[in-house]
N, C-alpha and C. Protein backbone atom coordinates (compact mmCIF):
# COMPACT_ATOMS: atom_id res chain seq x y z
N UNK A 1 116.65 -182.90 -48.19
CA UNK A 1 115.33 -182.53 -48.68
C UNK A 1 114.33 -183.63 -48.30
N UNK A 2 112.99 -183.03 -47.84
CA UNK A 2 112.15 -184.11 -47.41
C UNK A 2 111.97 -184.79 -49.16
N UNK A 3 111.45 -186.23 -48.58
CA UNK A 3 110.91 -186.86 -50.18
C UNK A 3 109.22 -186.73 -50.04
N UNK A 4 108.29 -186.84 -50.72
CA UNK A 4 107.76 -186.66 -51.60
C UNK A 4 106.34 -186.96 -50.32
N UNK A 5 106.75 -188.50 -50.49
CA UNK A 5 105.71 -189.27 -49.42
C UNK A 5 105.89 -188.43 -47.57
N UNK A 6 106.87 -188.03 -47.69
CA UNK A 6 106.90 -187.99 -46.08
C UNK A 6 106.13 -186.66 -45.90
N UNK A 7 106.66 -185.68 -47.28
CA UNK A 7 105.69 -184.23 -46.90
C UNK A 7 104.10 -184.50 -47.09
N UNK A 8 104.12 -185.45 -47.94
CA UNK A 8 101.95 -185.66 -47.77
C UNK A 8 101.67 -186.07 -46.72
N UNK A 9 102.31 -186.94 -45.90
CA UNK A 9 101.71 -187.85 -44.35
C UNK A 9 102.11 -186.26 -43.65
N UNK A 10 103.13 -185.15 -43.34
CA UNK A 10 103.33 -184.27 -42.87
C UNK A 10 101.92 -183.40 -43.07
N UNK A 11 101.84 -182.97 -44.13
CA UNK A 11 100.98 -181.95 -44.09
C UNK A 11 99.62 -182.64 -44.17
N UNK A 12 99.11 -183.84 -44.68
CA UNK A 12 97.89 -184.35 -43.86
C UNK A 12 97.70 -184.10 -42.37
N UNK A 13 98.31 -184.38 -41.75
CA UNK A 13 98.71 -184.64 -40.44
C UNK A 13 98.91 -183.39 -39.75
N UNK A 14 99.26 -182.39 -40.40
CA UNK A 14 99.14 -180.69 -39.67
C UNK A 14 97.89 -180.24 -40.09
N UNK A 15 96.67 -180.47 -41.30
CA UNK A 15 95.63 -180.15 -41.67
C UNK A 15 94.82 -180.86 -40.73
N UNK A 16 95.02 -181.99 -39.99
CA UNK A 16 94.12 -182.34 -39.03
C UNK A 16 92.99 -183.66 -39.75
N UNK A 17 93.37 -184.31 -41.05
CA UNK A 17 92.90 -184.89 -41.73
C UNK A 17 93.60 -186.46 -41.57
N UNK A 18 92.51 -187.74 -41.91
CA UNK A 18 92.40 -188.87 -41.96
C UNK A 18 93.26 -189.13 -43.64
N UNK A 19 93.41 -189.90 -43.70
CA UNK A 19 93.61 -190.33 -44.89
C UNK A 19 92.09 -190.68 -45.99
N UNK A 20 91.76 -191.00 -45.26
CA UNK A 20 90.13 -191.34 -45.60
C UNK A 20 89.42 -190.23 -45.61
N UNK A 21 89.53 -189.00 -45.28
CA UNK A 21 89.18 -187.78 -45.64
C UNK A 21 89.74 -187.33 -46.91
N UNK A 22 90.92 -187.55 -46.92
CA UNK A 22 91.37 -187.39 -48.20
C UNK A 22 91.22 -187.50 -48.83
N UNK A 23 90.82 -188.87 -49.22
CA UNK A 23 90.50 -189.67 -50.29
C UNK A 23 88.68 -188.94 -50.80
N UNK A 24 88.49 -189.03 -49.45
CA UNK A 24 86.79 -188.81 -49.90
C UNK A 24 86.52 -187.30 -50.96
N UNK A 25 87.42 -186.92 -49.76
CA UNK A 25 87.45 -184.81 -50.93
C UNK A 25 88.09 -184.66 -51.84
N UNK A 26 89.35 -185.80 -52.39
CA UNK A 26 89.72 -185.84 -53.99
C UNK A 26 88.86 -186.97 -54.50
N UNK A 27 87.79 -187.62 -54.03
CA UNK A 27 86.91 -188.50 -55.30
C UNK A 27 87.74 -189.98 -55.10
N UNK A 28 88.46 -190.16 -54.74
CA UNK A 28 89.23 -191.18 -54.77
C UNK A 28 88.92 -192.43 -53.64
N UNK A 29 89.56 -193.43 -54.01
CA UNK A 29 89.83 -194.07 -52.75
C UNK A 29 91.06 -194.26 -51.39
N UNK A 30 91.06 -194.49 -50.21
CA UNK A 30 91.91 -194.54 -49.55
C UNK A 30 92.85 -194.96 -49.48
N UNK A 31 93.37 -196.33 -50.26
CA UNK A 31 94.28 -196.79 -50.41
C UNK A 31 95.44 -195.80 -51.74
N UNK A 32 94.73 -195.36 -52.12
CA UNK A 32 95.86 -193.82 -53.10
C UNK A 32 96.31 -193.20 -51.91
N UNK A 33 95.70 -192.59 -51.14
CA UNK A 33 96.43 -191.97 -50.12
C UNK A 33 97.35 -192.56 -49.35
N UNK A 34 96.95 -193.76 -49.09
CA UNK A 34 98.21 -194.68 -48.34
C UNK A 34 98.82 -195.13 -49.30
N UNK A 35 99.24 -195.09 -50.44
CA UNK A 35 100.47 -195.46 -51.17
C UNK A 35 100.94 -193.95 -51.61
N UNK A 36 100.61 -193.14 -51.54
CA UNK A 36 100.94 -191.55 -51.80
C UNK A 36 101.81 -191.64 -50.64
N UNK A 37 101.97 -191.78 -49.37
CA UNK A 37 102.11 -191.67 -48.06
C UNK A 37 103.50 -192.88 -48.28
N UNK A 38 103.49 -193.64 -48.47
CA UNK A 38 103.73 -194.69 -48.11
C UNK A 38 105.25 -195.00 -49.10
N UNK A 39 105.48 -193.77 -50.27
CA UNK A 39 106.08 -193.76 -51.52
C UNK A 39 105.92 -195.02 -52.88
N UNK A 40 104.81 -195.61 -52.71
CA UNK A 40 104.51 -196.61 -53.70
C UNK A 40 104.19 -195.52 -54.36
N UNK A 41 103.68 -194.68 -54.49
CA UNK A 41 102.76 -194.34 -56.17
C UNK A 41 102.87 -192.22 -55.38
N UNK A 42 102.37 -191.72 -56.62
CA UNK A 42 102.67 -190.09 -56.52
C UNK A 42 101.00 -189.90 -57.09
N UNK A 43 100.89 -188.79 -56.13
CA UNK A 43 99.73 -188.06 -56.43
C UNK A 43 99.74 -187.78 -58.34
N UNK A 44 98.65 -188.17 -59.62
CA UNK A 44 98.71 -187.09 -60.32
C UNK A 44 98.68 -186.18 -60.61
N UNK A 45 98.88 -185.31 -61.17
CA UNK A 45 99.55 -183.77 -61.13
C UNK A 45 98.08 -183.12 -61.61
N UNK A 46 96.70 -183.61 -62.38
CA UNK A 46 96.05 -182.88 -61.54
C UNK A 46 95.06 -182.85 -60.27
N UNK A 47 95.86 -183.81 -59.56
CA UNK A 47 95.04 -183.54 -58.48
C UNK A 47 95.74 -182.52 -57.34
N UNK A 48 96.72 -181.98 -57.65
CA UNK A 48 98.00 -180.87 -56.93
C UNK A 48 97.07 -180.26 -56.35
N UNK A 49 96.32 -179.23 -57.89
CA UNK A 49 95.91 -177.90 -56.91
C UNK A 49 94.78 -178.22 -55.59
N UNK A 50 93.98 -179.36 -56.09
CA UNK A 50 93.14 -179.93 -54.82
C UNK A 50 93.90 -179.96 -53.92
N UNK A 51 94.89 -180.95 -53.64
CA UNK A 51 95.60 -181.49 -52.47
C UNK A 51 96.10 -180.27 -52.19
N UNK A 52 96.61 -179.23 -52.34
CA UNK A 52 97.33 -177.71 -51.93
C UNK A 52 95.74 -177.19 -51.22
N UNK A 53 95.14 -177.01 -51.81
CA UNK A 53 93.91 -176.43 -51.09
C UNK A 53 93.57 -176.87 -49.38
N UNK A 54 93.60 -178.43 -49.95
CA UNK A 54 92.85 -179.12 -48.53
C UNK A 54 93.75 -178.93 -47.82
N UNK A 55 95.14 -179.06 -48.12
CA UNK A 55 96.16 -178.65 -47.03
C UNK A 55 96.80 -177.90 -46.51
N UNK A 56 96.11 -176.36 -47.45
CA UNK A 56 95.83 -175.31 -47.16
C UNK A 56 97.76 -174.64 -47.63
N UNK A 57 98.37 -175.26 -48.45
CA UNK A 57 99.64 -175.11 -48.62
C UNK A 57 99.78 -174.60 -50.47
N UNK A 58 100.87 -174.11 -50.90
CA UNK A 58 100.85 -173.73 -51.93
C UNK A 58 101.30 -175.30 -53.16
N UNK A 59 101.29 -175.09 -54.27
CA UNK A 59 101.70 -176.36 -55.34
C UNK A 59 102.58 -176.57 -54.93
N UNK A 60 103.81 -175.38 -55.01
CA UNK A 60 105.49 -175.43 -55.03
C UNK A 60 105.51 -176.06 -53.46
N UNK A 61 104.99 -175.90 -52.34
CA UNK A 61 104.94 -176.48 -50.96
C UNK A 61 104.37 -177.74 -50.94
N UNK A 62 103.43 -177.88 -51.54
CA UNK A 62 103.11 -179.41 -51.80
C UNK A 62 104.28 -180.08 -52.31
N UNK A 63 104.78 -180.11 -53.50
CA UNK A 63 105.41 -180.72 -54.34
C UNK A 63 106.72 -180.76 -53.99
N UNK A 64 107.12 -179.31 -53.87
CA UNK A 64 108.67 -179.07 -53.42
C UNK A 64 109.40 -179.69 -55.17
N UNK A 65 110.74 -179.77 -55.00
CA UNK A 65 111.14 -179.66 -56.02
C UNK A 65 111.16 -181.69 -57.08
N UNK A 66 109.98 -181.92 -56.61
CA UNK A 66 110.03 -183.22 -56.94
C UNK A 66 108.53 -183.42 -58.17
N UNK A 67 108.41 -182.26 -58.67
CA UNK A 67 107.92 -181.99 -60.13
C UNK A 67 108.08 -180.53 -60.47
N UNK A 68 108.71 -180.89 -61.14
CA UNK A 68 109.34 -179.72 -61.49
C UNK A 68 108.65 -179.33 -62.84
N UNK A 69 107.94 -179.99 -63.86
CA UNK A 69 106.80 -179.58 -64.62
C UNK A 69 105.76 -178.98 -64.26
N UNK A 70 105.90 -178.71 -63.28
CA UNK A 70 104.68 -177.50 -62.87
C UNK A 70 105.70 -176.31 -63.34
N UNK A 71 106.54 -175.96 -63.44
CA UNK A 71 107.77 -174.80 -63.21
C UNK A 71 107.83 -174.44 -64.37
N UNK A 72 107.37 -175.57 -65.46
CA UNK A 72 107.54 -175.10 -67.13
C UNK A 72 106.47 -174.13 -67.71
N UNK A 73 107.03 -172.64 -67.98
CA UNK A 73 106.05 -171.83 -67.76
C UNK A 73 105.23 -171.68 -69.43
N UNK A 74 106.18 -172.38 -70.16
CA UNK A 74 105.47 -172.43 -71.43
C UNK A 74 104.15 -173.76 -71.10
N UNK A 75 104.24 -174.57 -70.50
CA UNK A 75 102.85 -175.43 -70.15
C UNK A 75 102.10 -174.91 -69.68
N UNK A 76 102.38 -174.03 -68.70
CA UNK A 76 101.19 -172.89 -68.28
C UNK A 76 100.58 -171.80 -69.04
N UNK A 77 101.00 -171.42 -69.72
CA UNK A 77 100.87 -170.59 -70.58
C UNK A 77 99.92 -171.03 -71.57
N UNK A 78 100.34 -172.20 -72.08
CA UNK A 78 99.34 -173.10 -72.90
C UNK A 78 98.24 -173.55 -72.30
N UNK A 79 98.26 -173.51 -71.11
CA UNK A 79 96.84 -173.95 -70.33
C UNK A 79 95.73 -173.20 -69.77
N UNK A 80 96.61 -171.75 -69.91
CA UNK A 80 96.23 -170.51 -69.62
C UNK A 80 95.51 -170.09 -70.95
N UNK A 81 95.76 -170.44 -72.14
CA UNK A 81 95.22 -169.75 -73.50
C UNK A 81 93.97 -170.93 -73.26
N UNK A 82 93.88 -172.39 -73.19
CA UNK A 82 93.04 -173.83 -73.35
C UNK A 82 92.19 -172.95 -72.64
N UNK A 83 92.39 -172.76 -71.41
CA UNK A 83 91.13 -172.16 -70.83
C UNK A 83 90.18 -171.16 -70.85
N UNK A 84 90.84 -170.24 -72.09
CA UNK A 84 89.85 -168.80 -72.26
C UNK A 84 89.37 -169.31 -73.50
N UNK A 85 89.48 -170.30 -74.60
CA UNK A 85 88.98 -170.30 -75.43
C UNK A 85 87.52 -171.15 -75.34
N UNK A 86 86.50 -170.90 -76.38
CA UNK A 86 85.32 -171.72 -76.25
C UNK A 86 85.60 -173.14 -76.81
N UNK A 87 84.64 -173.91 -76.94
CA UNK A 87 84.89 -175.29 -77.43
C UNK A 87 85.37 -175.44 -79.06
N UNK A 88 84.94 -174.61 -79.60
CA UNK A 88 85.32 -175.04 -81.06
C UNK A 88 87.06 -174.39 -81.61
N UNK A 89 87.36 -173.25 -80.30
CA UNK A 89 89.00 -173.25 -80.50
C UNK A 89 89.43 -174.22 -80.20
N UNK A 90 88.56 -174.40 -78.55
CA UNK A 90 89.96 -175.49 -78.17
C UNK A 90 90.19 -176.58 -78.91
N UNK A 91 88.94 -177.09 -79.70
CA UNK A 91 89.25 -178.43 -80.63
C UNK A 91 90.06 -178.09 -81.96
N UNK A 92 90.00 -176.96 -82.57
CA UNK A 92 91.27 -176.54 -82.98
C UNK A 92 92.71 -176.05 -82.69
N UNK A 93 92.91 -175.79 -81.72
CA UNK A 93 93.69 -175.76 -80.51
C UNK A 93 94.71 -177.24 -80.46
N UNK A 94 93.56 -177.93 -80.27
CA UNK A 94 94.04 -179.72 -79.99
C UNK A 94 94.52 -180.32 -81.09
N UNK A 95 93.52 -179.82 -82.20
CA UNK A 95 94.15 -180.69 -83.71
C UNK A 95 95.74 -180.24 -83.88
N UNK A 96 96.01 -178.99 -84.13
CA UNK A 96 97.19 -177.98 -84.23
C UNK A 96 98.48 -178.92 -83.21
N UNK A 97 98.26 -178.68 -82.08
CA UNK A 97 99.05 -179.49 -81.16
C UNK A 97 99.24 -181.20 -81.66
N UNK A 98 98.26 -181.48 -81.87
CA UNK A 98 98.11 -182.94 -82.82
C UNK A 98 99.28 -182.96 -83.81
N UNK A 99 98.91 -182.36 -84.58
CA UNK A 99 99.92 -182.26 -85.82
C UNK A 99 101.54 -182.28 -85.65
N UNK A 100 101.95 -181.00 -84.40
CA UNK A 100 102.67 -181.01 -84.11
C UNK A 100 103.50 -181.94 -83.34
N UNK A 101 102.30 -182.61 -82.78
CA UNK A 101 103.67 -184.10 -81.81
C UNK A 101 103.64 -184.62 -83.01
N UNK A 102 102.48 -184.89 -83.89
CA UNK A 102 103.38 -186.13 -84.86
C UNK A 102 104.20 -185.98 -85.91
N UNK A 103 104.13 -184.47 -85.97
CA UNK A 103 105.71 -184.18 -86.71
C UNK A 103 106.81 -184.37 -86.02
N UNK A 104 106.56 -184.01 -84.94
CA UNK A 104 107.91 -183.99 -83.80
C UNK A 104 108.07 -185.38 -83.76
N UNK A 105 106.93 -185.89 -84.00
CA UNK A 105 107.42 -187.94 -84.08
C UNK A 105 107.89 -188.83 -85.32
N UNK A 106 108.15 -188.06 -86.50
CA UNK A 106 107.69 -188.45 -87.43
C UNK A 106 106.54 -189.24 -88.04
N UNK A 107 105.40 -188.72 -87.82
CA UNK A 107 104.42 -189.95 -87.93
C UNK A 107 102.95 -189.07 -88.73
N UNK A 108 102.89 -189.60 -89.26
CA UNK A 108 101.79 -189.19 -90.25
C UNK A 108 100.88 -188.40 -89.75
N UNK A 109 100.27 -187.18 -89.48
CA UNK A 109 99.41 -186.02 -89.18
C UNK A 109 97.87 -187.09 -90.16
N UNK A 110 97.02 -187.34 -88.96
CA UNK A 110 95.78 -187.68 -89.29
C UNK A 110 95.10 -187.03 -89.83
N UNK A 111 94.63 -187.47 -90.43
CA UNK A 111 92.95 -187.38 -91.59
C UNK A 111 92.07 -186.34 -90.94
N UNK A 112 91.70 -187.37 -89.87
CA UNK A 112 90.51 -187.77 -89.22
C UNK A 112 90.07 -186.79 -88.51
N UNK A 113 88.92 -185.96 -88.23
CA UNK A 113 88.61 -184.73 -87.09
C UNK A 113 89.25 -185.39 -85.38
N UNK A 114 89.59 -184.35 -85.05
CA UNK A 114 90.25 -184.17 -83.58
C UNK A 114 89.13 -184.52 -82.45
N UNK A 115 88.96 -185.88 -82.20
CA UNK A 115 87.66 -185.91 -80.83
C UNK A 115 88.45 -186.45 -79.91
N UNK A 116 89.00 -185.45 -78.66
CA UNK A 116 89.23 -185.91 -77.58
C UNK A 116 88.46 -186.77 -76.82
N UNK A 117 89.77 -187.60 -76.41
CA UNK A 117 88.43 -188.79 -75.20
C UNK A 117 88.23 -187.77 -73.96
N UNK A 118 87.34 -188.41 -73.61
CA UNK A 118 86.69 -188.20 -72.06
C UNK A 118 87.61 -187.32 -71.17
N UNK A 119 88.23 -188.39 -70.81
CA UNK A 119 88.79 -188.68 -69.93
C UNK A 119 90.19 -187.61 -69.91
N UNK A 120 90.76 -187.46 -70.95
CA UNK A 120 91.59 -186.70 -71.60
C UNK A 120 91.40 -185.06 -71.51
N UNK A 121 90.15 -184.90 -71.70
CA UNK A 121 89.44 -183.66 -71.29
C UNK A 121 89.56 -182.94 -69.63
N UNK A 122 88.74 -184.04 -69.04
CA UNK A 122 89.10 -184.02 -67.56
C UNK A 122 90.28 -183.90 -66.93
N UNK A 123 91.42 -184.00 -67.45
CA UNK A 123 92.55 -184.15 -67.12
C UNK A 123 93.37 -183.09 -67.15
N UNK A 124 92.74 -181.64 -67.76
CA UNK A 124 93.07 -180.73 -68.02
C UNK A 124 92.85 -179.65 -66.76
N UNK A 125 93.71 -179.58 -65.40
CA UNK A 125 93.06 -178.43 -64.34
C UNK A 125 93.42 -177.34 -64.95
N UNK A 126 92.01 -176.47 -64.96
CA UNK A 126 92.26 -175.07 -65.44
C UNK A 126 93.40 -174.75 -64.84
N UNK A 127 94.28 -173.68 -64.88
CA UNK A 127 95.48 -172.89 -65.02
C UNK A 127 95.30 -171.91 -64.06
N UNK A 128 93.92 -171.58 -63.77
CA UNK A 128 93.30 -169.86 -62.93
C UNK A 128 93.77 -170.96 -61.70
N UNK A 129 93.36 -172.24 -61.81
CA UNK A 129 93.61 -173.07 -60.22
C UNK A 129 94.68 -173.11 -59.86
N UNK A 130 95.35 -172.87 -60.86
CA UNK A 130 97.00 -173.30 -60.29
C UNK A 130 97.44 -172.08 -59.83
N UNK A 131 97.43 -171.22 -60.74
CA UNK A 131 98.23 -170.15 -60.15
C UNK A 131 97.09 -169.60 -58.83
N UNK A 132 96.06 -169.59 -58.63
CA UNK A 132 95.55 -169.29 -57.40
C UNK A 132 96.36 -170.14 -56.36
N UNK A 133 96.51 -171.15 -56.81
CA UNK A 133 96.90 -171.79 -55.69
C UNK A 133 98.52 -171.43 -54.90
N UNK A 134 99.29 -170.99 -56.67
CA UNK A 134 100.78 -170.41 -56.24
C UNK A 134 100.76 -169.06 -55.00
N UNK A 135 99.91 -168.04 -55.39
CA UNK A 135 99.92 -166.71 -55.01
C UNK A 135 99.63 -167.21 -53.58
């Protein structure tokens, strides 16, 4: 089985793309792409459906069987509901899930209202992207 790094320098490299193109059309810098390439470090998972796009290849062809959490169809499913709801589900949505890891952790279910960070938010690729990207 190819590993991980060799299919990104592959299919860069059949898309007709720089590394530095890369970088520029996921927001990033170039040196991610050369350690993506290079097997120091792995694309994060959401930047998949981008990188499938630019390389004009599907997730499961990007990835191949070296995340296999894309495959967990109950995460999709859950990402699939995150995305049809408006803002004041999903922040109930989030608390609910809240509760639940920290039962699953034993650890005290907070007080406090549910304010996702930033960043945390962003991190969420809609679900319509992914599976567009499967089909």
């Amino acid at each position: 089985m190819e590993p991980l790094h060799e299919r990104l320098a592959r299919l860069r490299q059949a898309a007709g793309l720089t590394q530095r193109e890369v970088a520029t059309a996921l927001g990033i810098k170039s040196p991610s792409v050369a350690q993506w390439e290079g097997g120091r470090s792995r694309p994060d998972i959401e930047r998949l459906p981008a990188l499938a796009r630019l390389y004009k290849v599907t997730v499961e062809e990007l990835c191949g069987a070296d995340f296999p959490a894309i495959e967990q169809q109950g995460r999709l499913d859950l990402l699939a509901m995150y995305d049809v709801l408006d803002e004041d589900n999903r922040m109930t949505l989030l608390k609910v899930a809240e509760g639940l890891a920290a039962k699953a952790a034993n650890r005290p279910v907070s007080e406090a209202p549910f304010t996702p960070k930033p960043a945390a938010a962003a991190c969420v690729t809609p679900i319509a992207t992914i599976r567009e990207v499967r089909r």
